[in-house]
PDB file of N, CA and C in Angstrom:
ATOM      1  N   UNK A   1      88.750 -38.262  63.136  1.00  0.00           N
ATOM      2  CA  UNK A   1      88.657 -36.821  63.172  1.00  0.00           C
ATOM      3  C   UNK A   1      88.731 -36.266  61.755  1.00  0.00           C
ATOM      4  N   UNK A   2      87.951 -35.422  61.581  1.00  0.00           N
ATOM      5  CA  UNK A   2      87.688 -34.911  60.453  1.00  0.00           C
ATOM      6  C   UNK A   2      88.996 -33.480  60.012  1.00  0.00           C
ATOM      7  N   UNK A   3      89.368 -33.260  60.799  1.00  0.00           N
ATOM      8  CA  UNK A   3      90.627 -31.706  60.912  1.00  0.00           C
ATOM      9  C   UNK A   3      91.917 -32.165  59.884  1.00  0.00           C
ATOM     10  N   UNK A   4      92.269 -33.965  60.566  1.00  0.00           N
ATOM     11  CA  UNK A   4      93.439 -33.709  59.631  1.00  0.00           C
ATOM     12  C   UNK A   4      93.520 -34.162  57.914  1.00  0.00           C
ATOM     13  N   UNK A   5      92.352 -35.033  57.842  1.00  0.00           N
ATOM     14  CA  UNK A   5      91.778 -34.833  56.338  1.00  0.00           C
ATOM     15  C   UNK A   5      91.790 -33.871  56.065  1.00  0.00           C
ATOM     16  N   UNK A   6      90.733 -32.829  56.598  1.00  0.00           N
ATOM     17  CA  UNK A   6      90.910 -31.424  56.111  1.00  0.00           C
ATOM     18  C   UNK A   6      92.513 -31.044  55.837  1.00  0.00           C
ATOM     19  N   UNK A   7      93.564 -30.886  56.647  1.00  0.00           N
ATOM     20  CA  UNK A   7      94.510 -30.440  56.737  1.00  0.00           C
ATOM     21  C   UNK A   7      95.198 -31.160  55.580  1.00  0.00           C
ATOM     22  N   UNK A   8      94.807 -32.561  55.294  1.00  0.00           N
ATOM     23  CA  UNK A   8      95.623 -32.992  54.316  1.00  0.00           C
ATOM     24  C   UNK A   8      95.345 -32.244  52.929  1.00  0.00           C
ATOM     25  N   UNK A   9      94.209 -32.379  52.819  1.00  0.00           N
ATOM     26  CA  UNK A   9      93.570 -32.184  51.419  1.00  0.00           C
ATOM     27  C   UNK A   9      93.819 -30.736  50.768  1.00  0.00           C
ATOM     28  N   UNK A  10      93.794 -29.919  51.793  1.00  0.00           N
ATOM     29  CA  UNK A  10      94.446 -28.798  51.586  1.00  0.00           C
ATOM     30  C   UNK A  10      95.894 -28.574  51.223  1.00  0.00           C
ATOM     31  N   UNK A  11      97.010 -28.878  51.829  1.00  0.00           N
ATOM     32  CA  UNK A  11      98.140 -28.995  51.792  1.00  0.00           C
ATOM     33  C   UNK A  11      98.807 -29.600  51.199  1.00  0.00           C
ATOM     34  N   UNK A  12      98.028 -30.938  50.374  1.00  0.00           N
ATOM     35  CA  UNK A  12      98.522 -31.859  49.222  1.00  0.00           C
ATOM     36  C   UNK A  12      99.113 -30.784  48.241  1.00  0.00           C
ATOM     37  N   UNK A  13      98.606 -29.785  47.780  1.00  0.00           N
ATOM     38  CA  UNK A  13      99.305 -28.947  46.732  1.00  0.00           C
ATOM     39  C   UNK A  13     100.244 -28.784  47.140  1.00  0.00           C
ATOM     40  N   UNK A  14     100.645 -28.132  48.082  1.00  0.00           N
ATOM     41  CA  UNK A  14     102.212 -27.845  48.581  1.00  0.00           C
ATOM     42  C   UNK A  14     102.962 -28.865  48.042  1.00  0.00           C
ATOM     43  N   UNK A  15     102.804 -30.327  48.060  1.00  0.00           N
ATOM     44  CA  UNK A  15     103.742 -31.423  48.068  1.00  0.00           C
ATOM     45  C   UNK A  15     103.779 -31.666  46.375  1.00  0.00           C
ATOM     46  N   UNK A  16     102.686 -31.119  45.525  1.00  0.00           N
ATOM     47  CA  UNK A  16     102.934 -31.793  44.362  1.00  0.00           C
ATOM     48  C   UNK A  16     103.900 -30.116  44.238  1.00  0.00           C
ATOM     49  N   UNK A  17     103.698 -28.758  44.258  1.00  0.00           N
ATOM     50  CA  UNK A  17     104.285 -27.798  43.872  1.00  0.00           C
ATOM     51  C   UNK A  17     105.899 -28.520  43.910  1.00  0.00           C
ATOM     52  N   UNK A  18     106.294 -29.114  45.177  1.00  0.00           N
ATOM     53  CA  UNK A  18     107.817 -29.189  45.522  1.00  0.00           C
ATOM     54  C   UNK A  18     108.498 -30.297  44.597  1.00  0.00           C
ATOM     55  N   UNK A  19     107.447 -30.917  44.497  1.00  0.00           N
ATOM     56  CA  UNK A  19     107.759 -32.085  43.159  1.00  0.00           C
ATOM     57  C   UNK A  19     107.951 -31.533  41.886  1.00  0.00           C
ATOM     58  N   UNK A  20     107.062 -30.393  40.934  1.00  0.00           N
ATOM     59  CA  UNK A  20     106.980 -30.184  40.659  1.00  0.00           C
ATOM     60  C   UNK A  20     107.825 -29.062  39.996  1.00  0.00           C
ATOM     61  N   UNK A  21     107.805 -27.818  40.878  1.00  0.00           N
ATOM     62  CA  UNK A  21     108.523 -26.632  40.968  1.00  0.00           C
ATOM     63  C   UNK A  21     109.779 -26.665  41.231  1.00  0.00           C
ATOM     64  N   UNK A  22     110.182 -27.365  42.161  1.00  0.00           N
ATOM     65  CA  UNK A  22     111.466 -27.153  43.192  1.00  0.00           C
ATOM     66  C   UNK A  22     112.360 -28.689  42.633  1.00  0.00           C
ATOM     67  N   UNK A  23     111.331 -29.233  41.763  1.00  0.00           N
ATOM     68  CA  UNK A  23     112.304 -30.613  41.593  1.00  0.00           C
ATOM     69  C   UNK A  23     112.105 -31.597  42.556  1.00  0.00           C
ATOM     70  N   UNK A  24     111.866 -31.370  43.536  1.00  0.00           N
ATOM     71  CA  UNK A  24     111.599 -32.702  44.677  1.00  0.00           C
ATOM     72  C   UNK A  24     111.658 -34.405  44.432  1.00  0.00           C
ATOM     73  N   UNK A  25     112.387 -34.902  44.940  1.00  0.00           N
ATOM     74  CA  UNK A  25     112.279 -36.254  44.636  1.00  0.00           C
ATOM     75  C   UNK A  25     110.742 -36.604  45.495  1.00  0.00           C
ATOM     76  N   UNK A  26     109.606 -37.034  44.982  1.00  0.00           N
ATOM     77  CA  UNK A  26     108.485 -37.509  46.237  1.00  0.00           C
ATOM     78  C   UNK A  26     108.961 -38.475  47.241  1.00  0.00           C
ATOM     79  N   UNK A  27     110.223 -39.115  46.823  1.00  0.00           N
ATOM     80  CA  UNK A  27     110.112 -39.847  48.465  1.00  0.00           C
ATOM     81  C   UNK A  27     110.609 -38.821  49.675  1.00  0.00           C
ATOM     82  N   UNK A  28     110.875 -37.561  49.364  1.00  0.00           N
ATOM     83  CA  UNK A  28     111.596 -36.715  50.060  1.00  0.00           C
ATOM     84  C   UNK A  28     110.545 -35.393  50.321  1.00  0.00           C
ATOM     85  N   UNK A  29     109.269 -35.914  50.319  1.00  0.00           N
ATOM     86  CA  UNK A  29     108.263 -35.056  50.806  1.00  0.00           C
ATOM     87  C   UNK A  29     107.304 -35.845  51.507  1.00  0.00           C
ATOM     88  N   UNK A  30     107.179 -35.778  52.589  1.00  0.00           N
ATOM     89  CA  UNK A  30     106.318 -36.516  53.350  1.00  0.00           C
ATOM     90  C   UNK A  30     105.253 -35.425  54.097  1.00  0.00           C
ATOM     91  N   UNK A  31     103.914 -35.903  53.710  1.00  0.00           N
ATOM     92  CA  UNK A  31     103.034 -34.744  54.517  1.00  0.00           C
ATOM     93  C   UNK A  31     101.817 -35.873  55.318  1.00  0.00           C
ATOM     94  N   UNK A  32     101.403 -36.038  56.093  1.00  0.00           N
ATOM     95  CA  UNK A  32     100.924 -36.461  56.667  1.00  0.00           C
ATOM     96  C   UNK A  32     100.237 -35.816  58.396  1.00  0.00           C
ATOM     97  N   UNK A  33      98.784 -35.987  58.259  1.00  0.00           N
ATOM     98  CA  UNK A  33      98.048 -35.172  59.514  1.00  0.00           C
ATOM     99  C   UNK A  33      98.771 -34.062  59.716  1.00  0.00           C
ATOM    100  N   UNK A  34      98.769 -33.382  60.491  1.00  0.00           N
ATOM    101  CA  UNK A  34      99.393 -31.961  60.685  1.00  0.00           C
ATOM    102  C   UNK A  34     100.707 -31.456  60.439  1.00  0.00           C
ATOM    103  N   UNK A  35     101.216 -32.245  59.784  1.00  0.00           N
ATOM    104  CA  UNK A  35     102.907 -32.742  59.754  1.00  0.00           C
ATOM    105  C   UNK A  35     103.169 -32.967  58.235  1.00  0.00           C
ATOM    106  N   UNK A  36     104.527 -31.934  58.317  1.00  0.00           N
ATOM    107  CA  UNK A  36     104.880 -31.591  56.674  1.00  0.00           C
ATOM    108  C   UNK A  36     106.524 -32.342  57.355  1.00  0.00           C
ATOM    109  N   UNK A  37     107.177 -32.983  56.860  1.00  0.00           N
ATOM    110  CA  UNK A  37     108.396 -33.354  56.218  1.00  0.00           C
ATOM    111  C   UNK A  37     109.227 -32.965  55.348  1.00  0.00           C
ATOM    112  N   UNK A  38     110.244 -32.433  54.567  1.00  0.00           N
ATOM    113  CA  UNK A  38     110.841 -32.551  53.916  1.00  0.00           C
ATOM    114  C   UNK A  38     112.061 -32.596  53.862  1.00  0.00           C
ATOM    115  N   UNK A  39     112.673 -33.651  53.307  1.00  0.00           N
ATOM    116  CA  UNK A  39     114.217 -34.241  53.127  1.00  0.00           C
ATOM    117  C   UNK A  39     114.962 -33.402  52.041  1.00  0.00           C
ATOM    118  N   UNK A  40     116.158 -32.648  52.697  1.00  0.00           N
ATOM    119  CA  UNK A  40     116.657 -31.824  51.193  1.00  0.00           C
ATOM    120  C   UNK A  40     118.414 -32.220  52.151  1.00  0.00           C
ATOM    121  N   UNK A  41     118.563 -32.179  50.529  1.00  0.00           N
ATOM    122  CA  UNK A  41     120.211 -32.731  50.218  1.00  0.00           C
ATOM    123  C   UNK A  41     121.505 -31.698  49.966  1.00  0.00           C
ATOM    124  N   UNK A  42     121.236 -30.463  49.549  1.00  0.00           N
ATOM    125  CA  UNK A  42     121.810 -29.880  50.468  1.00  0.00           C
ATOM    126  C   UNK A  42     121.478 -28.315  50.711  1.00  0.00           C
ATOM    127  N   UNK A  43     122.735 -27.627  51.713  1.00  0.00           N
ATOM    128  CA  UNK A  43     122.375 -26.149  52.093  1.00  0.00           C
ATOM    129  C   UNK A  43     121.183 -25.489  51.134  1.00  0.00           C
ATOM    130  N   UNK A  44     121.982 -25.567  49.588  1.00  0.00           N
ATOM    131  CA  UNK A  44     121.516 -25.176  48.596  1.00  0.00           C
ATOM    132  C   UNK A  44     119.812 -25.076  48.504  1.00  0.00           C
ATOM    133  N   UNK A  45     119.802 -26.472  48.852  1.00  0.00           N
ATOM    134  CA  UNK A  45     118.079 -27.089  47.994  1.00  0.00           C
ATOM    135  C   UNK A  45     117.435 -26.764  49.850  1.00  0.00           C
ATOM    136  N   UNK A  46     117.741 -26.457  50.944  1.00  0.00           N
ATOM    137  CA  UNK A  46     116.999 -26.515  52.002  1.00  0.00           C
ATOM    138  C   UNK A  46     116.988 -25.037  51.771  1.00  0.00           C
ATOM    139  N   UNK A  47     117.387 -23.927  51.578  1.00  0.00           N
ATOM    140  CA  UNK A  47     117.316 -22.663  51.411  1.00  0.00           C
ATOM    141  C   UNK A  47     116.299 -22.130  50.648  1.00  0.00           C
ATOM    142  N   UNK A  48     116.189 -22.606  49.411  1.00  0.00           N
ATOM    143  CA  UNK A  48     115.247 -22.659  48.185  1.00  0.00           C
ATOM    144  C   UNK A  48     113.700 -23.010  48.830  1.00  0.00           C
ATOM    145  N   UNK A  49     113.851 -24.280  49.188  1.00  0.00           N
ATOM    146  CA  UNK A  49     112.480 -24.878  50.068  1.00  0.00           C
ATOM    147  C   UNK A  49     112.020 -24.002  51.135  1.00  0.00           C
ATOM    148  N   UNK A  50     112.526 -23.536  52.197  1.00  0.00           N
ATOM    149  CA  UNK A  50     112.298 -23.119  52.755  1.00  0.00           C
ATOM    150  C   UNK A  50     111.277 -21.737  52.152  1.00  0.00           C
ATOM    151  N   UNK A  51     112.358 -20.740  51.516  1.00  0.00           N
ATOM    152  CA  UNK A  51     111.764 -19.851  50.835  1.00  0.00           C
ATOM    153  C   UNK A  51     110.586 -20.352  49.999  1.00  0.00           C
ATOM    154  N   UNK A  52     110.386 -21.378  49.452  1.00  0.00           N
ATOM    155  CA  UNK A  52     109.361 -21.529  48.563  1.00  0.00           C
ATOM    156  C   UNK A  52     108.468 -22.152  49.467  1.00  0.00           C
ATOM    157  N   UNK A  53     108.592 -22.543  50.611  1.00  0.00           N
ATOM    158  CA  UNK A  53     107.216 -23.142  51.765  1.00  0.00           C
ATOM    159  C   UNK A  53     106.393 -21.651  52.331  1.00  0.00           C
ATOM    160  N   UNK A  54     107.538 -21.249  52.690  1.00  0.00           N
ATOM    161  CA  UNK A  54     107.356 -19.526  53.281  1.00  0.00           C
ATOM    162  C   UNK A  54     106.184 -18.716  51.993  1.00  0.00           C
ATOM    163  N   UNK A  55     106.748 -18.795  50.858  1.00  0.00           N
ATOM    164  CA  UNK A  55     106.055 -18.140  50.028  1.00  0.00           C
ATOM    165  C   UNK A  55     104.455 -18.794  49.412  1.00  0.00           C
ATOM    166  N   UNK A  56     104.411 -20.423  49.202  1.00  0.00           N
ATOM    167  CA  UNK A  56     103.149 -21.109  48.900  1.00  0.00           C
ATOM    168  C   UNK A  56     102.224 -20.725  50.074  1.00  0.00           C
ATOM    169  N   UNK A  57     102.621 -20.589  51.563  1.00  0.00           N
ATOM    170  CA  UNK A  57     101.935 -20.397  52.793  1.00  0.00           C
ATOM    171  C   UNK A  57     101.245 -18.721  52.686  1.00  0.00           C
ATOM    172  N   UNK A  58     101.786 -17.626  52.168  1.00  0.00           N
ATOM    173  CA  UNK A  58     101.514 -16.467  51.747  1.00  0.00           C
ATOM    174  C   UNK A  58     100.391 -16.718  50.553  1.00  0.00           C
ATOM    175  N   UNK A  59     100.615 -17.026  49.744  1.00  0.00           N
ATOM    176  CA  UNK A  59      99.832 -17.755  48.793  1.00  0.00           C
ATOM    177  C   UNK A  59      98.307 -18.169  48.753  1.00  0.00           C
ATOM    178  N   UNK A  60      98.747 -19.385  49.738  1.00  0.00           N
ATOM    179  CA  UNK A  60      97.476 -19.591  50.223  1.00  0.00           C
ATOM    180  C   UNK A  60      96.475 -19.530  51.370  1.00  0.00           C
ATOM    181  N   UNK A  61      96.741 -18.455  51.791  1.00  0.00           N
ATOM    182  CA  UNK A  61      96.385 -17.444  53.342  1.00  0.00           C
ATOM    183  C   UNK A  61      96.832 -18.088  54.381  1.00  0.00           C
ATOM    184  N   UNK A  62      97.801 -18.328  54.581  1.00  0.00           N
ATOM    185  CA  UNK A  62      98.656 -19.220  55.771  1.00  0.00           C
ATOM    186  C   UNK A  62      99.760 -18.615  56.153  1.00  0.00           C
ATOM    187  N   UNK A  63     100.066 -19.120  56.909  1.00  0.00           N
ATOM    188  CA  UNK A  63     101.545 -18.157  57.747  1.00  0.00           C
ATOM    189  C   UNK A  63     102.460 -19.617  58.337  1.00  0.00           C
ATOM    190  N   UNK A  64     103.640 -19.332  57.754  1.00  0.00           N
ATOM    191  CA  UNK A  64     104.910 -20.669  58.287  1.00  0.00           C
ATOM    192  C   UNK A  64     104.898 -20.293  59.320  1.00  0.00           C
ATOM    193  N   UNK A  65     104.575 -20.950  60.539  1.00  0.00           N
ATOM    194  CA  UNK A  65     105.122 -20.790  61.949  1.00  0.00           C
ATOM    195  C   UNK A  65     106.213 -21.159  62.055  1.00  0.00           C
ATOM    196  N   UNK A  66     107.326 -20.281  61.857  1.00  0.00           N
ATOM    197  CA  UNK A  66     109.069 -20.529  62.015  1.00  0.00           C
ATOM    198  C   UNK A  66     109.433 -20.804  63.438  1.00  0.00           C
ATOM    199  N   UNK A  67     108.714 -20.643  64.621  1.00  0.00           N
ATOM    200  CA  UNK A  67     109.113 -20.736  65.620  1.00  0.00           C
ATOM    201  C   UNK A  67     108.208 -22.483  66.205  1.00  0.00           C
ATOM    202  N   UNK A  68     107.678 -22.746  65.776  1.00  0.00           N
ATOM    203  CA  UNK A  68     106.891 -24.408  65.369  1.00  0.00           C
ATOM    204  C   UNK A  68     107.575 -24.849  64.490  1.00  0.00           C
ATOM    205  N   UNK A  69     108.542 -24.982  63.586  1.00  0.00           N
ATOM    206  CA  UNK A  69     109.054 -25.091  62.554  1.00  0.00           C
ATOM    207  C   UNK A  69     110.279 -26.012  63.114  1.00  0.00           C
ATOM    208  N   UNK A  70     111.303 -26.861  62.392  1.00  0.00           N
ATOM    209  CA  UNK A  70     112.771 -27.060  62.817  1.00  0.00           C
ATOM    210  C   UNK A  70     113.694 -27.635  61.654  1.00  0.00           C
ATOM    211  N   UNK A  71     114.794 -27.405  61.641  1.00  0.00           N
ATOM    212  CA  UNK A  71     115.234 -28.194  60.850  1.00  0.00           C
ATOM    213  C   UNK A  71     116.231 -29.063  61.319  1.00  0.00           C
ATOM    214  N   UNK A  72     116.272 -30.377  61.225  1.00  0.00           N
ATOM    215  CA  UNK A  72     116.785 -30.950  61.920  1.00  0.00           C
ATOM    216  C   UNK A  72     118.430 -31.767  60.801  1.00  0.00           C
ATOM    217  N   UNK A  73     119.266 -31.408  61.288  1.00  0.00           N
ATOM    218  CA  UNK A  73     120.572 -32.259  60.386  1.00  0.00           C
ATOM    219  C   UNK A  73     120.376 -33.459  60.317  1.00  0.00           C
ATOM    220  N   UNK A  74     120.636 -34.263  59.161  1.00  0.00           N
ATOM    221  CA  UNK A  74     120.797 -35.524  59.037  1.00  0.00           C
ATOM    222  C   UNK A  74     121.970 -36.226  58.468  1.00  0.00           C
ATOM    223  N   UNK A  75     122.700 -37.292  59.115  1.00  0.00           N
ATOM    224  CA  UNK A  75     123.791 -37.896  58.791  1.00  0.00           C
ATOM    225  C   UNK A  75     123.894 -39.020  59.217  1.00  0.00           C
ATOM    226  N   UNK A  76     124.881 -40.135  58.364  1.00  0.00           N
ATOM    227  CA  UNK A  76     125.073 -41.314  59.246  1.00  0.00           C
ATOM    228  C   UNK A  76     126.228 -41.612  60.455  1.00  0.00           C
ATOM    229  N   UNK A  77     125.699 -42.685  60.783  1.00  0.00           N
ATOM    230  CA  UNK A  77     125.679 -43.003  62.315  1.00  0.00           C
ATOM    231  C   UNK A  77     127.573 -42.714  62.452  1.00  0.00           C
ATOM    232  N   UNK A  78     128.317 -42.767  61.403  1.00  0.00           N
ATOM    233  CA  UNK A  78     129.363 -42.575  61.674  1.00  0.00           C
ATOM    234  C   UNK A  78     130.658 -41.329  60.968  1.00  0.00           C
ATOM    235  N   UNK A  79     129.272 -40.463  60.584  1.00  0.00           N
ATOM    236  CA  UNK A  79     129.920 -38.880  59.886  1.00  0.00           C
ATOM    237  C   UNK A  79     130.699 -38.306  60.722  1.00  0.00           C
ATOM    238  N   UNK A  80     131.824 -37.911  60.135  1.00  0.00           N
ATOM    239  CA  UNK A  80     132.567 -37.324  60.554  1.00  0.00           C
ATOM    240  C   UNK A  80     132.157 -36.031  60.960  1.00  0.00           C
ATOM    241  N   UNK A  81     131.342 -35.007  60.242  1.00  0.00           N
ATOM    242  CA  UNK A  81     131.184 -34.124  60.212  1.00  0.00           C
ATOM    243  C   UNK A  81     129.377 -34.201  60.052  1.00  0.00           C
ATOM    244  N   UNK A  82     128.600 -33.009  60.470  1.00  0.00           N
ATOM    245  CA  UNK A  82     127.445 -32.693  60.379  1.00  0.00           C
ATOM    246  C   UNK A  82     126.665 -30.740  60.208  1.00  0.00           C
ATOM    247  N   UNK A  83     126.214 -31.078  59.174  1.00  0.00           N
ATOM    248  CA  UNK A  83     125.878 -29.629  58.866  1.00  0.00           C
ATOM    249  C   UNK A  83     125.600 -28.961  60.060  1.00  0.00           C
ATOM    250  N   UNK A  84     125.687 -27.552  60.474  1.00  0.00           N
ATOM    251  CA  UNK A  84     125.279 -26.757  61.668  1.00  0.00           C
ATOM    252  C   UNK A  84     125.739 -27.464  62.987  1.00  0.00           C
ATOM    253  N   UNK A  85     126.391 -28.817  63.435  1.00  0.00           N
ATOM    254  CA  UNK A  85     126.618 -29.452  64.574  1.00  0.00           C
ATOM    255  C   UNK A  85     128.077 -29.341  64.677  1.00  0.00           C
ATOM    256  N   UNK A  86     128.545 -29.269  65.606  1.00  0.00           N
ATOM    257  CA  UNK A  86     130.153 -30.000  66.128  1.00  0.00           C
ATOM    258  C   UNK A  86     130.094 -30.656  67.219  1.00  0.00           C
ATOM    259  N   UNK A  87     131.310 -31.813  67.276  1.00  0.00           N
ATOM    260  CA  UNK A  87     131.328 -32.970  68.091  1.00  0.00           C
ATOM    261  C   UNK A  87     131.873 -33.088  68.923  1.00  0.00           C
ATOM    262  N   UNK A  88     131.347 -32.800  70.229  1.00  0.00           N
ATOM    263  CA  UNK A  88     131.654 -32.786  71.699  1.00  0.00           C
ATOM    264  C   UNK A  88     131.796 -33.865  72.297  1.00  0.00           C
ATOM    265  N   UNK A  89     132.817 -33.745  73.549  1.00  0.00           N
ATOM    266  CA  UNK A  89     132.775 -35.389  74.097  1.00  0.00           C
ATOM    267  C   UNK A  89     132.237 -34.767  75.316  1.00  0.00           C
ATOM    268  N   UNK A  90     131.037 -35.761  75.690  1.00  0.00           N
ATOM    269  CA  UNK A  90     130.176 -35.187  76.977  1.00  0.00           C
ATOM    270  C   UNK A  90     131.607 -35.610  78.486  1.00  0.00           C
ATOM    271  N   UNK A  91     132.001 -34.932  79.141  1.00  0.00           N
ATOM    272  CA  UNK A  91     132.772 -34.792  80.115  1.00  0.00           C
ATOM    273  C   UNK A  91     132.586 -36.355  81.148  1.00  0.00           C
ATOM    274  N   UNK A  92     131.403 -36.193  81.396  1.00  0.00           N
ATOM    275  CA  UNK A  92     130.562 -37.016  82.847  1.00  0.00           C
ATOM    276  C   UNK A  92     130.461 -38.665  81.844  1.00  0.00           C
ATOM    277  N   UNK A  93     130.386 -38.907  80.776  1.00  0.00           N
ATOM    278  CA  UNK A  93     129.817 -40.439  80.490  1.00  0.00           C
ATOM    279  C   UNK A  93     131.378 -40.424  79.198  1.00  0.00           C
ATOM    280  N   UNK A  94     132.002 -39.694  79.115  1.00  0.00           N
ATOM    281  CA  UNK A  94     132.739 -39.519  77.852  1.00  0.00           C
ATOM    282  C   UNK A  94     132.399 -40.232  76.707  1.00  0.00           C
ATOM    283  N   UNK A  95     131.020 -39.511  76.193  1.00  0.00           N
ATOM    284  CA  UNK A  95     130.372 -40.185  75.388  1.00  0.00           C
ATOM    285  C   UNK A  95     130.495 -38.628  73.966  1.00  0.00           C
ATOM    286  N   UNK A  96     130.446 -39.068  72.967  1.00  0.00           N
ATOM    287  CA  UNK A  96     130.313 -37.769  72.188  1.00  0.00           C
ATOM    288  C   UNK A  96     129.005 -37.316  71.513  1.00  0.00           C
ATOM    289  N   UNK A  97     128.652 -36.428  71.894  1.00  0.00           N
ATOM    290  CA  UNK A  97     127.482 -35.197  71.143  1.00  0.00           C
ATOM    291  C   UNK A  97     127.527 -34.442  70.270  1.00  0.00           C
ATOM    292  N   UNK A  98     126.517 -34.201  69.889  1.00  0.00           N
ATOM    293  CA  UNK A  98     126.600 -33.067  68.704  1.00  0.00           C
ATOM    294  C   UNK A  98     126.048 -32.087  69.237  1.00  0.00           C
ATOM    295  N   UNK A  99     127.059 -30.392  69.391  1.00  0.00           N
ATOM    296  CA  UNK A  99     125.990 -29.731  69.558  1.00  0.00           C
ATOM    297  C   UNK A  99     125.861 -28.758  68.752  1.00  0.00           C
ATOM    298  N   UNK A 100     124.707 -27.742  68.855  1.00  0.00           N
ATOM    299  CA  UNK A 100     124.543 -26.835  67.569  1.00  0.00           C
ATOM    300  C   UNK A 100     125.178 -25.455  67.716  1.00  0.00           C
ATOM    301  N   UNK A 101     125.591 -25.453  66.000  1.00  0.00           N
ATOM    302  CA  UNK A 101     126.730 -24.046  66.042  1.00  0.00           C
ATOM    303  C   UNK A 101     125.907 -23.113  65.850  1.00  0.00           C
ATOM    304  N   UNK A 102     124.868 -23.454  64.920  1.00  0.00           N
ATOM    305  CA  UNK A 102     124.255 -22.508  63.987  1.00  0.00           C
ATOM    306  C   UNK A 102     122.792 -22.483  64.451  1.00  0.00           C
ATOM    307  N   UNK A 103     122.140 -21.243  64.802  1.00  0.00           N
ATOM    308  CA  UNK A 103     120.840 -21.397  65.878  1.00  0.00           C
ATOM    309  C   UNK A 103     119.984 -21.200  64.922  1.00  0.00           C
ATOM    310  N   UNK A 104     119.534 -21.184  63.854  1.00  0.00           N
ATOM    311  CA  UNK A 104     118.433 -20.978  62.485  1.00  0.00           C
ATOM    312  C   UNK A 104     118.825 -21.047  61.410  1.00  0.00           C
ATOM    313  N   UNK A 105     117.908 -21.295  60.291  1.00  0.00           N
ATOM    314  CA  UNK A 105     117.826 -21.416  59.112  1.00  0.00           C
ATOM    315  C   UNK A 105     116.987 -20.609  58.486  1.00  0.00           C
ATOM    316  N   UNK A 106     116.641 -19.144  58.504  1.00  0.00           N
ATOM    317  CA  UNK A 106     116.223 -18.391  57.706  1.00  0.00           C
ATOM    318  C   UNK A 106     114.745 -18.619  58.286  1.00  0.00           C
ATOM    319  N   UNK A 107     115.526 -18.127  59.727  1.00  0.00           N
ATOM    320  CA  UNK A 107     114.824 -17.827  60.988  1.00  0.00           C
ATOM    321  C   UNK A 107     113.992 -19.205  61.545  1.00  0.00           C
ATOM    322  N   UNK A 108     113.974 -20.436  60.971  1.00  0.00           N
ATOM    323  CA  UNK A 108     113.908 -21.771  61.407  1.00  0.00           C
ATOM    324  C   UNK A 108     114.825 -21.910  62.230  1.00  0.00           C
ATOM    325  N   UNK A 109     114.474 -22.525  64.082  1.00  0.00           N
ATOM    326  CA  UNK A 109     115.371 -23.127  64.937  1.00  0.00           C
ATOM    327  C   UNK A 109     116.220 -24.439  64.380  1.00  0.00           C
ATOM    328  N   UNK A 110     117.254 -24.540  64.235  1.00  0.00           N
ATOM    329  CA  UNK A 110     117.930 -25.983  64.019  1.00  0.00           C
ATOM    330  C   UNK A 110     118.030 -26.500  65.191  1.00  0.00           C
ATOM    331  N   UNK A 111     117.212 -27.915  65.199  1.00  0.00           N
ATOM    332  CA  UNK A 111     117.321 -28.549  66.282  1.00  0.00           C
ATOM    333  C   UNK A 111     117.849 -30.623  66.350  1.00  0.00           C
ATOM    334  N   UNK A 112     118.617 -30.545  67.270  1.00  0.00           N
ATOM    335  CA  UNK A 112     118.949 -31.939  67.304  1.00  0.00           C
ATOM    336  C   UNK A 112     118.108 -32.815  67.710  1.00  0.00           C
ATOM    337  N   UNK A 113     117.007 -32.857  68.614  1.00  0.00           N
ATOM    338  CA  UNK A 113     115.333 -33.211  68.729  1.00  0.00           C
ATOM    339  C   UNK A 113     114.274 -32.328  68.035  1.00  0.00           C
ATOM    340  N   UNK A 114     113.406 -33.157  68.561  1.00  0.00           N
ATOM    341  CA  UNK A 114     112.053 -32.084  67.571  1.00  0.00           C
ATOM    342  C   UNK A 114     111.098 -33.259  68.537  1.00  0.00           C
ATOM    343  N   UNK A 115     109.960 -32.401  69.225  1.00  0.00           N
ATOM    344  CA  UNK A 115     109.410 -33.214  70.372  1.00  0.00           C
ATOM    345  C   UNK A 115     107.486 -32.576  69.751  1.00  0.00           C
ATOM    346  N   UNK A 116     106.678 -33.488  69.034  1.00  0.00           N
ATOM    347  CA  UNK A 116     105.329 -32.775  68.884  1.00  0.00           C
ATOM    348  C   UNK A 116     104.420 -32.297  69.829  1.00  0.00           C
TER     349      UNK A 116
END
């Protein structure tokens, strides 16, 4: 299919700007077929990005679909703690969950899945 070439070739700027502009480490920008990635380390640098995805998309006649959008927390398998989550023990399997405190990120859903 010819769409997500298109889609790439276009959107490659975005990924060198974040490298570029924003500092980005490139292993922490992943863009691929219709699908943008980015890994940020913390509150700080996901706030910044955000605003600066929001604004390159203005830019270049595009619109961030914030409600298509997610940001999803990342931590290891045995963190105590997790940005926007707290740790529930599910009642029925007494197994523990994370669930979410904080419902957006500068109007991005934070989500514990993300389903395409």
């Amino acid at each position: 299919m010819l769409s997500p070439a298109l889609f790439h070739i276009f959107i490659e700027d975005l990924g060198q700007e974040l490298i570029e502009v924003m500092d980005m480490n490139i292993d922490d920008v992943l863009l691929y077929a219709y699908g943008v990635l980015i890994l940020c380390r913390s509150f700080h640098q996901l706030t910044k990005v955000i605003q600066f995805v929001d604004s390159w998309s203005k830019r270049n006649g595009m619109k961030l679909n914030k409600s298509k959008s997610a940001v999803g927390p990342l931590a290891p398998r045995n963190a105590r703690t997790v940005p926007y989550l707290s740790k529930e023990r599910n009642s029925t399997r007494q197994k523990i969950v994370w669930k979410i405190i904080v419902k957006n990120m500068l109007k991005i859903p934070i989500k514990t899945e993300y389903k395409t």
